[in-house]
C-alpha atoms as a PDB file:
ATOM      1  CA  UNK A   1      71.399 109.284  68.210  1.00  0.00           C
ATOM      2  CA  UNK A   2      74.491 110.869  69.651  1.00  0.00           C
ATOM      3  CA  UNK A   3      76.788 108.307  71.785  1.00  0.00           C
ATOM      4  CA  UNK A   4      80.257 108.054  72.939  1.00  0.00           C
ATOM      5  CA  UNK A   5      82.882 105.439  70.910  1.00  0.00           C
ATOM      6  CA  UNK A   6      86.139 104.383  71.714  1.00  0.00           C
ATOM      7  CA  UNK A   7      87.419 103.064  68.958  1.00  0.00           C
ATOM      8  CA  UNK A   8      91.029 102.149  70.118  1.00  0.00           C
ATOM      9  CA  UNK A   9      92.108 101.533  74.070  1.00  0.00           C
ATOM     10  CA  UNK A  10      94.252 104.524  75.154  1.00  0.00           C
ATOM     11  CA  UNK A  11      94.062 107.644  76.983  1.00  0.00           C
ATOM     12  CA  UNK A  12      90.252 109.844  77.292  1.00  0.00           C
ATOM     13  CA  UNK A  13      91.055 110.984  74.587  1.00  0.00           C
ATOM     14  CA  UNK A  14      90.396 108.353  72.043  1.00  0.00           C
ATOM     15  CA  UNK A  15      86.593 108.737  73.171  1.00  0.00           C
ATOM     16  CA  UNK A  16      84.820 110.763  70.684  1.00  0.00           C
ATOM     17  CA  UNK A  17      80.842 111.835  70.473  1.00  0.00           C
ATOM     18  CA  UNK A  18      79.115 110.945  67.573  1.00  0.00           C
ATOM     19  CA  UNK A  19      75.492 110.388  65.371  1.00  0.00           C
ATOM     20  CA  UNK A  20      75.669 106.497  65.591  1.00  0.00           C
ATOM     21  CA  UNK A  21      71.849 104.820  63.908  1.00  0.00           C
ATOM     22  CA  UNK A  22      69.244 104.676  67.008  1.00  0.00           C
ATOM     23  CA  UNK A  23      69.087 100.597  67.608  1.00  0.00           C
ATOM     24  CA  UNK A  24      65.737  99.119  66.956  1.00  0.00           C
ATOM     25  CA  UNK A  25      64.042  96.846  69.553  1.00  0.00           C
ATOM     26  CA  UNK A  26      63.556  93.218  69.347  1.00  0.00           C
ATOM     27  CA  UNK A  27      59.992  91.468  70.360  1.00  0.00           C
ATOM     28  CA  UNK A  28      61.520  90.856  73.812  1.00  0.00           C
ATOM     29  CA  UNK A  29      63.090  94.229  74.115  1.00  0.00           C
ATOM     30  CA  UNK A  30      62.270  97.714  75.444  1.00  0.00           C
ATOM     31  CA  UNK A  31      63.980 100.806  74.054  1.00  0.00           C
ATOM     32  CA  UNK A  32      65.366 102.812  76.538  1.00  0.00           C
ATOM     33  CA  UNK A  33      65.758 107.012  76.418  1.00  0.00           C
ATOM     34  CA  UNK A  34      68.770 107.298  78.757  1.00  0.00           C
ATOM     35  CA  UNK A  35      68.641 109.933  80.952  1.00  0.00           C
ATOM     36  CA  UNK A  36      71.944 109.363  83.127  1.00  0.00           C
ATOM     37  CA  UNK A  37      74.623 107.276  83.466  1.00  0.00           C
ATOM     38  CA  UNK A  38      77.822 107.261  84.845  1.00  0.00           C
ATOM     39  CA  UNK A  39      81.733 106.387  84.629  1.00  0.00           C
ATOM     40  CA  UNK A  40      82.945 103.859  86.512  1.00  0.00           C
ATOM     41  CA  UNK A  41      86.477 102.717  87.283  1.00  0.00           C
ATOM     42  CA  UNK A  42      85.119  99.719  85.127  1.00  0.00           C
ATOM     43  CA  UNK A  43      84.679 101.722  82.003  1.00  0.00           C
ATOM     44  CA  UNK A  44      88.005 103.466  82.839  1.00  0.00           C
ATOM     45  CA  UNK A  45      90.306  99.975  82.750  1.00  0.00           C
ATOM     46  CA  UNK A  46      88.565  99.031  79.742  1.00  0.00           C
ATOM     47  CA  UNK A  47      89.063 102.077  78.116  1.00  0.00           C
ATOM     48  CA  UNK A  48      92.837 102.447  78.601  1.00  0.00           C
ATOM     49  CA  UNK A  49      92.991  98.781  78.930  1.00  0.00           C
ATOM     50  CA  UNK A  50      94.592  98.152  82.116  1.00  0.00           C
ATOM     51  CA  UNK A  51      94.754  94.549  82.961  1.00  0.00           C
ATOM     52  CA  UNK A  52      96.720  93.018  85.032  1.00  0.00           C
ATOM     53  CA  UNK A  53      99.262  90.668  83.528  1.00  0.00           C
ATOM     54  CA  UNK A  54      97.842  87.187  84.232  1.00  0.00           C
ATOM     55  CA  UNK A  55      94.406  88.103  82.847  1.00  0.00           C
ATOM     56  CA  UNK A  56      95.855  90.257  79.599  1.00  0.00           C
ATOM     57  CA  UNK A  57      95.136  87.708  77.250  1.00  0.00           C
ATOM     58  CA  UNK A  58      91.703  86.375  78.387  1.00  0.00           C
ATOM     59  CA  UNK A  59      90.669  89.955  79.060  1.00  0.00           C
ATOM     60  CA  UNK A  60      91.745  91.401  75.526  1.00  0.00           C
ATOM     61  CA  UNK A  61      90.010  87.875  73.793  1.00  0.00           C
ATOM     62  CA  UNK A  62      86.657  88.997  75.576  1.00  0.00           C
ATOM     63  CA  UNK A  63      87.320  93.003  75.106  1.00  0.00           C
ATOM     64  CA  UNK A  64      88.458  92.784  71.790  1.00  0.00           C
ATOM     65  CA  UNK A  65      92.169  92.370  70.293  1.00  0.00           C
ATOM     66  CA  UNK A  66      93.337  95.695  68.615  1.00  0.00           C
ATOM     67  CA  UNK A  67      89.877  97.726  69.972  1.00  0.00           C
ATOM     68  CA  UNK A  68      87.260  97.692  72.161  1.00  0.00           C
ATOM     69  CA  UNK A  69      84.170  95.207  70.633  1.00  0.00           C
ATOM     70  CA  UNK A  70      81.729  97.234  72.414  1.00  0.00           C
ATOM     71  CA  UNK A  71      82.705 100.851  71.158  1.00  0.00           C
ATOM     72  CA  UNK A  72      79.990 102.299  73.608  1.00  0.00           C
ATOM     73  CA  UNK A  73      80.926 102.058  77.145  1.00  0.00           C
ATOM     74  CA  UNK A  74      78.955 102.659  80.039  1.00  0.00           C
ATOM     75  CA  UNK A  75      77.549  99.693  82.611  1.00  0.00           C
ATOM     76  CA  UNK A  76      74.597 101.499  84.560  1.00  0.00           C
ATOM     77  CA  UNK A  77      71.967 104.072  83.346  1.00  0.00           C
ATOM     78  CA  UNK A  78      68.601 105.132  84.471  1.00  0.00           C
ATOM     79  CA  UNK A  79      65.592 106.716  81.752  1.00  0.00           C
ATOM     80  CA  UNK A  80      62.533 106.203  80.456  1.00  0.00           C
ATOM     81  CA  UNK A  81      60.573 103.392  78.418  1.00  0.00           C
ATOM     82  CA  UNK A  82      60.049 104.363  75.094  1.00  0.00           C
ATOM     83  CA  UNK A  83      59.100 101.573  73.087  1.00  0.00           C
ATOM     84  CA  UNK A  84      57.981  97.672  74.001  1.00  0.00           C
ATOM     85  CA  UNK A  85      58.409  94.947  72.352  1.00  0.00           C
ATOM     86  CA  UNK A  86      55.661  92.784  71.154  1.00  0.00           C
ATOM     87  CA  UNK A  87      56.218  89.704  73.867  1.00  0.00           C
ATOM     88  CA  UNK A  88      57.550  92.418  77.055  1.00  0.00           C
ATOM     89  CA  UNK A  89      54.982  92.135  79.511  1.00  0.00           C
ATOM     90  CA  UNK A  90      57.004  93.705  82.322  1.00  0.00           C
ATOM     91  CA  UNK A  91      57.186  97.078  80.618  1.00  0.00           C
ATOM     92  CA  UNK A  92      55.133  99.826  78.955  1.00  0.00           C
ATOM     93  CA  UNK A  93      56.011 102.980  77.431  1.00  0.00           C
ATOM     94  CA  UNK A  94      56.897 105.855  79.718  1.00  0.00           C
ATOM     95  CA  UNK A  95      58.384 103.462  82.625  1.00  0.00           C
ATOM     96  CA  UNK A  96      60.879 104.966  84.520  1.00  0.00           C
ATOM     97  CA  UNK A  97      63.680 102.397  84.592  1.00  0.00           C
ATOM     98  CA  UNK A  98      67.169 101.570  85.946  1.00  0.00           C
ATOM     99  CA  UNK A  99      69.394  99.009  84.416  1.00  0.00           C
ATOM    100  CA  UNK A 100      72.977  97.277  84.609  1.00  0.00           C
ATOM    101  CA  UNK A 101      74.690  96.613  81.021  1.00  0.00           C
ATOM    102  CA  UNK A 102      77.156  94.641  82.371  1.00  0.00           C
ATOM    103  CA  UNK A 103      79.550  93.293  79.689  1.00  0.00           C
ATOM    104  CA  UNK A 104      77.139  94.344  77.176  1.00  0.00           C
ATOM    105  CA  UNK A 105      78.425  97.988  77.605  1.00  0.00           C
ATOM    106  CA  UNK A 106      76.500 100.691  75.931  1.00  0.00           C
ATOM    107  CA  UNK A 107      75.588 103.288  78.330  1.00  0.00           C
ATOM    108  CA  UNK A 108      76.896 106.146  76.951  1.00  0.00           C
ATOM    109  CA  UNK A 109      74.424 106.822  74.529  1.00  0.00           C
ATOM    110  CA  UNK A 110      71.155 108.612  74.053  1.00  0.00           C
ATOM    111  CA  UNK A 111      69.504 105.331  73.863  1.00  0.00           C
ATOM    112  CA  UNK A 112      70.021 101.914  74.523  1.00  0.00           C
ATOM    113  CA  UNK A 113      67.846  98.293  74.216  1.00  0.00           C
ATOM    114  CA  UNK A 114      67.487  95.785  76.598  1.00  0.00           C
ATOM    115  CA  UNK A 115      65.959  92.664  76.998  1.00  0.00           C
ATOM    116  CA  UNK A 116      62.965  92.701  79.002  1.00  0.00           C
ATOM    117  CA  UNK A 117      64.526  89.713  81.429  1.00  0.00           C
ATOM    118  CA  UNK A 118      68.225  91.756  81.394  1.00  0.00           C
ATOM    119  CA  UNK A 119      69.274  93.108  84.891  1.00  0.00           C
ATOM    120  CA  UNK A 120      66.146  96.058  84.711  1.00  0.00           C
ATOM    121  CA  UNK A 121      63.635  97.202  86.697  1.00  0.00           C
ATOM    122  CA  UNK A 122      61.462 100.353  87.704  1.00  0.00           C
ATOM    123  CA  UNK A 123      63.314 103.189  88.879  1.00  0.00           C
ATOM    124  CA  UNK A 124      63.185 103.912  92.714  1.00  0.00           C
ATOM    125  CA  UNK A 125      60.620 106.043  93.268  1.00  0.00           C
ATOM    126  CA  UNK A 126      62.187 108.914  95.321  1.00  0.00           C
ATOM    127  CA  UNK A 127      65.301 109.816  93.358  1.00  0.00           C
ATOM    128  CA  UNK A 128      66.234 111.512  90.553  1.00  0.00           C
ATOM    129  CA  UNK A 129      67.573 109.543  87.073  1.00  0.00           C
ATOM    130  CA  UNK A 130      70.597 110.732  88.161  1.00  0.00           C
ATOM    131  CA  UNK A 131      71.090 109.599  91.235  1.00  0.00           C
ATOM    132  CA  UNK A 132      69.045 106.046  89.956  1.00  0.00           C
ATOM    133  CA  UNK A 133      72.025 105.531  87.281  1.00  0.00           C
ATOM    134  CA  UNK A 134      74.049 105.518  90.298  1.00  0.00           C
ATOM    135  CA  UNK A 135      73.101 102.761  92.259  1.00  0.00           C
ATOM    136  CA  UNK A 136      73.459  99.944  90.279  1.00  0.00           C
ATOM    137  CA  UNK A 137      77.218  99.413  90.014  1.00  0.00           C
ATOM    138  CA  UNK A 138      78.576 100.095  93.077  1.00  0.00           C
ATOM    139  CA  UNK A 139      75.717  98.181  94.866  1.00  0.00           C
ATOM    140  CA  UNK A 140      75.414  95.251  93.085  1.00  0.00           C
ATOM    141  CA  UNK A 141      79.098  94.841  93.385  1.00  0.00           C
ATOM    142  CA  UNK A 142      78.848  95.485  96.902  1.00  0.00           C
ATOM    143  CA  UNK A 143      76.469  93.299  97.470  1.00  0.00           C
ATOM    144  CA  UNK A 144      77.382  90.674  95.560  1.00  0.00           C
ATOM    145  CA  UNK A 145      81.159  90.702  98.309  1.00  0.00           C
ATOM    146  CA  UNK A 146      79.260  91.156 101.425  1.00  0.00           C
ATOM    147  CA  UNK A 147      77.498  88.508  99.897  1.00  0.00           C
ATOM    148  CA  UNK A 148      80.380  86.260  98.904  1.00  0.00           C
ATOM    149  CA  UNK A 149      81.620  86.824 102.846  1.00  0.00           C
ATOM    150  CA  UNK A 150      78.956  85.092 104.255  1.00  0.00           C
ATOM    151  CA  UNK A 151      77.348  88.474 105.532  1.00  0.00           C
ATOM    152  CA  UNK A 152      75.362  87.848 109.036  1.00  0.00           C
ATOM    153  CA  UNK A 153      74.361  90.412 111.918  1.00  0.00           C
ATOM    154  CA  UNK A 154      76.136  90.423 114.748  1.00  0.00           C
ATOM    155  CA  UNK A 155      79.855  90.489 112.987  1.00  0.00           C
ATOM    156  CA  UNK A 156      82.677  93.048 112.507  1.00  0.00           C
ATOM    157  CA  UNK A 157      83.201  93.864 109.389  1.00  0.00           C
ATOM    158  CA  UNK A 158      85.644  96.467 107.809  1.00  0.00           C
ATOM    159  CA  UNK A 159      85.583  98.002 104.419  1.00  0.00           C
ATOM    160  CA  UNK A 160      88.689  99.259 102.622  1.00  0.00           C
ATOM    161  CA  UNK A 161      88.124 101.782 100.499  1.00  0.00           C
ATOM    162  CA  UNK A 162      85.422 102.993 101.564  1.00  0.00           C
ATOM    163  CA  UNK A 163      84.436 105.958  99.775  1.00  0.00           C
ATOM    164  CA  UNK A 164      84.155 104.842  96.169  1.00  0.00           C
ATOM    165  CA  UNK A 165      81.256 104.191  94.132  1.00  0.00           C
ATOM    166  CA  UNK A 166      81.196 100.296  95.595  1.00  0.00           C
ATOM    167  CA  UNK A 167      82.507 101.393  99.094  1.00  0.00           C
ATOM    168  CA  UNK A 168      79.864 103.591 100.023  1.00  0.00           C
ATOM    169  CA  UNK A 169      77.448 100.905  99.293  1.00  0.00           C
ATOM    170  CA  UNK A 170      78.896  98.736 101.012  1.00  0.00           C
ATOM    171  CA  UNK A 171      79.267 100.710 104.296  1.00  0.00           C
ATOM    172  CA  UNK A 172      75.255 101.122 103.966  1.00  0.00           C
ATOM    173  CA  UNK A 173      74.813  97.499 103.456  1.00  0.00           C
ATOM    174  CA  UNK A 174      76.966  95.983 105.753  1.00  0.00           C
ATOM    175  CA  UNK A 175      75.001  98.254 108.331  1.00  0.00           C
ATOM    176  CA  UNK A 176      71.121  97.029 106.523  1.00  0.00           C
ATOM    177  CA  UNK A 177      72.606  93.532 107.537  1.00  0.00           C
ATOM    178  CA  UNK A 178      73.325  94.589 111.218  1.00  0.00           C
ATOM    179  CA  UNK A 179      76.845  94.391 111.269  1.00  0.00           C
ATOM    180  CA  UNK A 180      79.195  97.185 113.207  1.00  0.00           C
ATOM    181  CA  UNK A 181      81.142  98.718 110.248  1.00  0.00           C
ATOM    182  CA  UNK A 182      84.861  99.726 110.331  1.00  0.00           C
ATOM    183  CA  UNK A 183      85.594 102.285 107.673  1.00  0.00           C
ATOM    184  CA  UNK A 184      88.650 103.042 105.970  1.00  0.00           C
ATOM    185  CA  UNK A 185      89.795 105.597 103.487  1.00  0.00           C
ATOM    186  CA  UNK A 186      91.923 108.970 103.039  1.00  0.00           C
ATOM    187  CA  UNK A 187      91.401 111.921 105.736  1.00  0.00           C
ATOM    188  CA  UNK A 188      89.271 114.075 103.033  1.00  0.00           C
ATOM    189  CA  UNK A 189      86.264 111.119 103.168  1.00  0.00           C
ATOM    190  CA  UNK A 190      86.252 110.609 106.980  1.00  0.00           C
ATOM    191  CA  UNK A 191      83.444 112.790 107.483  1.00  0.00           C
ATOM    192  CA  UNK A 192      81.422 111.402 104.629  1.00  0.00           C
ATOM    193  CA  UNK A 193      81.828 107.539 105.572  1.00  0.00           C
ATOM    194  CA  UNK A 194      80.610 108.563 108.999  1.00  0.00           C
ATOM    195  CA  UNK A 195      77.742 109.919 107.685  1.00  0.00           C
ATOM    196  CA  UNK A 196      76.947 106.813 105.837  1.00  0.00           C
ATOM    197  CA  UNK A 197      76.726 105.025 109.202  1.00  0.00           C
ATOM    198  CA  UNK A 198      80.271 103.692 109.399  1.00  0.00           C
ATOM    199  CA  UNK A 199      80.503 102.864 113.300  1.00  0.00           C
ATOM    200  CA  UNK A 200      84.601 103.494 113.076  1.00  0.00           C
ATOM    201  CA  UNK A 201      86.419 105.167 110.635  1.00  0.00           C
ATOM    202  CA  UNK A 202      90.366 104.496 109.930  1.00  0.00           C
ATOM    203  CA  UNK A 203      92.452 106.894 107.975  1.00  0.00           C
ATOM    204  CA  UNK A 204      94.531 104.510 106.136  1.00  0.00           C
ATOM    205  CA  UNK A 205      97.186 107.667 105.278  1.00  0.00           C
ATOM    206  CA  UNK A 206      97.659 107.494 109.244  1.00  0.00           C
ATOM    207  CA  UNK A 207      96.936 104.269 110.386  1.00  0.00           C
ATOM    208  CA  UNK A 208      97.403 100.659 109.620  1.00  0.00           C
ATOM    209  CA  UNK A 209      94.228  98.508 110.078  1.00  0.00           C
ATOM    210  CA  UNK A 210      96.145  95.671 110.321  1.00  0.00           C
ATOM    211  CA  UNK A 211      98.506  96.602 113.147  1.00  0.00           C
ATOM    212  CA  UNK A 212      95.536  97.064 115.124  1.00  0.00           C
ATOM    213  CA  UNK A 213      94.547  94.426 117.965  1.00  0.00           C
ATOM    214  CA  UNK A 214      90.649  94.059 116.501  1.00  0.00           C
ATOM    215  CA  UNK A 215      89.593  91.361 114.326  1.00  0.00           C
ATOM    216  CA  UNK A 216      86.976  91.240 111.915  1.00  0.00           C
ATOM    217  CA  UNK A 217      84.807  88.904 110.484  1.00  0.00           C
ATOM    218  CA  UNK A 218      84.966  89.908 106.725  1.00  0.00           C
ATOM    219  CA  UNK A 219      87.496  92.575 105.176  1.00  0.00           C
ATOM    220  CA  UNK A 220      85.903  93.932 102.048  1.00  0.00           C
ATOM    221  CA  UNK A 221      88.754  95.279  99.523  1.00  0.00           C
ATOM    222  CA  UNK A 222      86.564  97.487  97.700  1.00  0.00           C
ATOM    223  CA  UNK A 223      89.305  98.982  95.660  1.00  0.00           C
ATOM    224  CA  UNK A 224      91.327  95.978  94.564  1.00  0.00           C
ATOM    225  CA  UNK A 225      94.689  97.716  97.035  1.00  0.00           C
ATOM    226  CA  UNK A 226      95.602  95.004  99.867  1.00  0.00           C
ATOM    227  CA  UNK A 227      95.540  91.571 100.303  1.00  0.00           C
ATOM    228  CA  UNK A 228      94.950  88.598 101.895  1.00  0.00           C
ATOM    229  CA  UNK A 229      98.224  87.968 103.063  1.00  0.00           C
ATOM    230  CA  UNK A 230      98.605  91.759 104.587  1.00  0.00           C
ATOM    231  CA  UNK A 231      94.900  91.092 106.205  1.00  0.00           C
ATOM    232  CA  UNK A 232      95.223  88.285 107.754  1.00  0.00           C
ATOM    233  CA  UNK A 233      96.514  89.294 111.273  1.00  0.00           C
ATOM    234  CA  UNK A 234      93.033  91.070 111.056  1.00  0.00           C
ATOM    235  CA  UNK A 235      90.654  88.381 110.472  1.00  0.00           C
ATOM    236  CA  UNK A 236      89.288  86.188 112.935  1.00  0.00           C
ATOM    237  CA  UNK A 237      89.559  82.479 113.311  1.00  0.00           C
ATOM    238  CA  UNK A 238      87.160  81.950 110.739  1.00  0.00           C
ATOM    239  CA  UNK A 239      87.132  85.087 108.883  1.00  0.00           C
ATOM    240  CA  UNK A 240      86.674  86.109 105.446  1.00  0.00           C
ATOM    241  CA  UNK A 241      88.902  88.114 103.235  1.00  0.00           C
ATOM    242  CA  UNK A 242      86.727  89.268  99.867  1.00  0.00           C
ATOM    243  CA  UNK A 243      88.318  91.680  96.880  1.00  0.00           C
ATOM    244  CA  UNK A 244      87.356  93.426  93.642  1.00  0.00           C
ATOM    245  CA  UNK A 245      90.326  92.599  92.343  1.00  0.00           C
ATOM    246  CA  UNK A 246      91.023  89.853  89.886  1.00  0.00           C
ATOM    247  CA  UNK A 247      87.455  89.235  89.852  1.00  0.00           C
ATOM    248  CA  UNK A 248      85.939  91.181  86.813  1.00  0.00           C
ATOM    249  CA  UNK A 249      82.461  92.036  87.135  1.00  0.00           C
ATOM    250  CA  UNK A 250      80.335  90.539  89.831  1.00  0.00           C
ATOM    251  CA  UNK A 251      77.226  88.715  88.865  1.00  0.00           C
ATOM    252  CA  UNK A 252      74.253  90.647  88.589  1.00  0.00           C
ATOM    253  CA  UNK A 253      71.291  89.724  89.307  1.00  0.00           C
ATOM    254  CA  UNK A 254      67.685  91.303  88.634  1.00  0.00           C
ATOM    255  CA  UNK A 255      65.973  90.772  91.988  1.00  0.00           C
ATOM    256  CA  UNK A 256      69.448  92.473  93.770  1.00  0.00           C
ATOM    257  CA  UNK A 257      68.307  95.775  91.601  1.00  0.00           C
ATOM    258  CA  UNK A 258      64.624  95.136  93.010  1.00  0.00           C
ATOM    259  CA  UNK A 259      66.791  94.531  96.865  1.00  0.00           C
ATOM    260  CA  UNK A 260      68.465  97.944  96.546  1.00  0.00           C
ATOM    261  CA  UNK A 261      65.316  99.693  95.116  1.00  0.00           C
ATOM    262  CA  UNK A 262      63.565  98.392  98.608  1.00  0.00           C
ATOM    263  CA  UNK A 263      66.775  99.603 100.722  1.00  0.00           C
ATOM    264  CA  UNK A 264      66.265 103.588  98.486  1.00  0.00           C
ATOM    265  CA  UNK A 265      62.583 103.614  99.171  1.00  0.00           C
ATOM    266  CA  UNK A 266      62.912 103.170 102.393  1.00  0.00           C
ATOM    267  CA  UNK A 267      65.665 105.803 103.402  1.00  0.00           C
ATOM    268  CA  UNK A 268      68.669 102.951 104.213  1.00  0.00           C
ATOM    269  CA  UNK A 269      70.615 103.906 101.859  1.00  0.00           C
ATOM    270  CA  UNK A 270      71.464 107.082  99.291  1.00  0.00           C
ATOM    271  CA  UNK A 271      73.238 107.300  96.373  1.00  0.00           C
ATOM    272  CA  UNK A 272      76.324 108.949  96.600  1.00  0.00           C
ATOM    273  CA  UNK A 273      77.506 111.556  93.773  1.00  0.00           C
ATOM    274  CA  UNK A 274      81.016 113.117  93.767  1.00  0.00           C
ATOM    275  CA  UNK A 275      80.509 115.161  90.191  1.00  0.00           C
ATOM    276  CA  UNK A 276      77.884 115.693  87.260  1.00  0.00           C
ATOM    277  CA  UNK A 277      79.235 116.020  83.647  1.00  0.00           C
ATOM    278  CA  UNK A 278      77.353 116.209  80.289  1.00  0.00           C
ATOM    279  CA  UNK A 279      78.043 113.689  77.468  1.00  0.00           C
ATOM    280  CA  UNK A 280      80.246 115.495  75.612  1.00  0.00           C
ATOM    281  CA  UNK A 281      82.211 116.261  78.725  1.00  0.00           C
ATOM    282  CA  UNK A 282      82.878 112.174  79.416  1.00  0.00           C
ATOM    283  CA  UNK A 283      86.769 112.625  78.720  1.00  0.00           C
ATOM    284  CA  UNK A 284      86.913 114.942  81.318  1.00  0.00           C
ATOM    285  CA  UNK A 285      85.080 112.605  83.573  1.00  0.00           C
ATOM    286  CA  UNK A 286      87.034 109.452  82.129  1.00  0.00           C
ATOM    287  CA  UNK A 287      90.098 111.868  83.833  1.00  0.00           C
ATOM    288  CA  UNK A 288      88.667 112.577  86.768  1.00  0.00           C
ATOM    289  CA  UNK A 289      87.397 109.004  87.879  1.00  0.00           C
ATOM    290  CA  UNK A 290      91.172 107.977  86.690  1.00  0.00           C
ATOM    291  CA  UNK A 291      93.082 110.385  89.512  1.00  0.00           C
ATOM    292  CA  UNK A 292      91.481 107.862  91.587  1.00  0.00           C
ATOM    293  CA  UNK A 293      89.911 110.812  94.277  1.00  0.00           C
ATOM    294  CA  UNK A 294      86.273 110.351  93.355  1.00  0.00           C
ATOM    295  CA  UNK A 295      84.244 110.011  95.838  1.00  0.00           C
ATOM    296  CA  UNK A 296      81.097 107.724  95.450  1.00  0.00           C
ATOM    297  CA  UNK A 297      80.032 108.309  91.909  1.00  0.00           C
ATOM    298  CA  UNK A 298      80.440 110.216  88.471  1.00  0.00           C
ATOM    299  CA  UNK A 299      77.377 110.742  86.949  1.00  0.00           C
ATOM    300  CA  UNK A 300      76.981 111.261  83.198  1.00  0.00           C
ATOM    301  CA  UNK A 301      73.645 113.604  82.311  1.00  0.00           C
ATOM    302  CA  UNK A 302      72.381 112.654  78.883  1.00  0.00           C
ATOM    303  CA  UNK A 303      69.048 114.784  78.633  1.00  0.00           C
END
């Protein structure tokens, strides 16, 4: 099968396309035809290895040393069933499926297997593999924060960066839960957070949330690019201040893919897709998603 390696950390470049051998499924495993996937800022710090300096060590140790130890990257994906193991139950050939790799990588590729009790389910019904493969990062991650905030109806709650891959999520989200939804990002994604049901909308090349006199309940750092200490002004007495950053990848969970397949189904909330490249174009996209400008999602077609 043809897949993407990176074989050393550096610069898109190092990723190359090549014939790798087609993995073989195990009695609890389904074989997976991927039809999309995507790039995420995930697969972009691994790739180049950017870590910040407290977790270098510990983050290289899980990685790998001198190279990545999972030379196919890629943490969502969305295809078809092809083969079931002997013990699957859940699955049968020619299921349309979603999945999250997590730190088991290996997305990028024409195929991929999974164990039938991994973070997989059917694909939502009313969108194309495309737009399946991206749902699963940015909303599990989002989900996972609004989550980790203590997430009720009723409350203020403001999302900073909210145009990425996990911040449009979470503007749809935080307004499934009830909540009235402060938005903020650059003047280019105004428009396109308000369409996502944002009830406010801050441009932060303008304006400064935090000098603002209205407190929120939970601050959502979507991007890992303030802080507690500069968002504290803005949080109310018993407020909650949640970040990407420093936290590596949230804790998936099965039955939150099954949660967001409900919340697609039934028109709450739409993937968001910035660009489409084809799997021999993934440096370019590697380049792209590293400018930091994307908005929402890069998707990754494999067939």
């Amino acid at each position: 099968m043809k897949a993407v390696l990176c074989l050393k950390y550096g610069t898109p470049e190092v990723l190359s396309l090549q014939q790798v051998p087609k993995p073989s499924h195990k009695e609890n495993e389904i074989l997976i035809k991927i039809h999309a996937t995507t790039v995420t800022t995930g697969d972009v710090r691994v790739r180049g290895f950017n870590s910040p300096l407290l977790y270098w060590l510990p983050m290289r140790l899980i990685l790998g040393i001198r190279k990545p130890r999972k030379p196919i990257l890629g943490v969502e994906l969305a295809g078809v069933v092809e083969e079931v193991g002997q013990r699957v139950t859940r699955f049968k050939k020619g299921d349309d499926v979603y999945a999250m790799t997590g730190m088991r990588f290996g997305a990028h590729a024409e195929y991929i297997c999974l164990p039938e009790d991994g973070i997989v389910t059917h694909k939502p019904q009313n969108v194309t593999f495309e737009e399946a493969a991206a749902i699963p990062f940015g909303g599990t991650t989002a989900l996972h924060f609004l989550r980790k905030g203590k997430i009720q109806s009723g409350q203020k709650v403001l999302i900073y960066g909210a145009s990425g891959a996990v911040g449009t999520a979470a503007v749809q989200l935080a307004k499934f839960f009830d909540t009235e939804v402060t938005a903020v990002c650059g003047s280019t994604n105004l428009e396109l957070v308000k369409s996502l049901g944002a009830d406010h909308v801050v441009d932060y090349t303008r304006e400064d949330f935090t000098n603002s006199d209205k407190k929120y309940d939970i601050i959502f750092d979507a991007v890992g690019k303030t802080s507690t200490s500069k968002s504290q002004n803005a949080l109310t007495a018993n407020g909650k201040f949640v970040t990407v950053d420093g936290q590596g990848i949230a804790k998936e969970r099965t039955e939150d893919l099954e949660f967001l397949k409900k919340r697609i189904e039934s028109g709450q909330m739409i993937p968001v897709i910035d660009r489409y490249y084809k799997l021999d174009q993934i440096s370019e996209a590697h380049e792209y998603v590293e400018t930091g400008r994307k908005k929402g999602n890069v998707v990754i077609r494999v067939v």
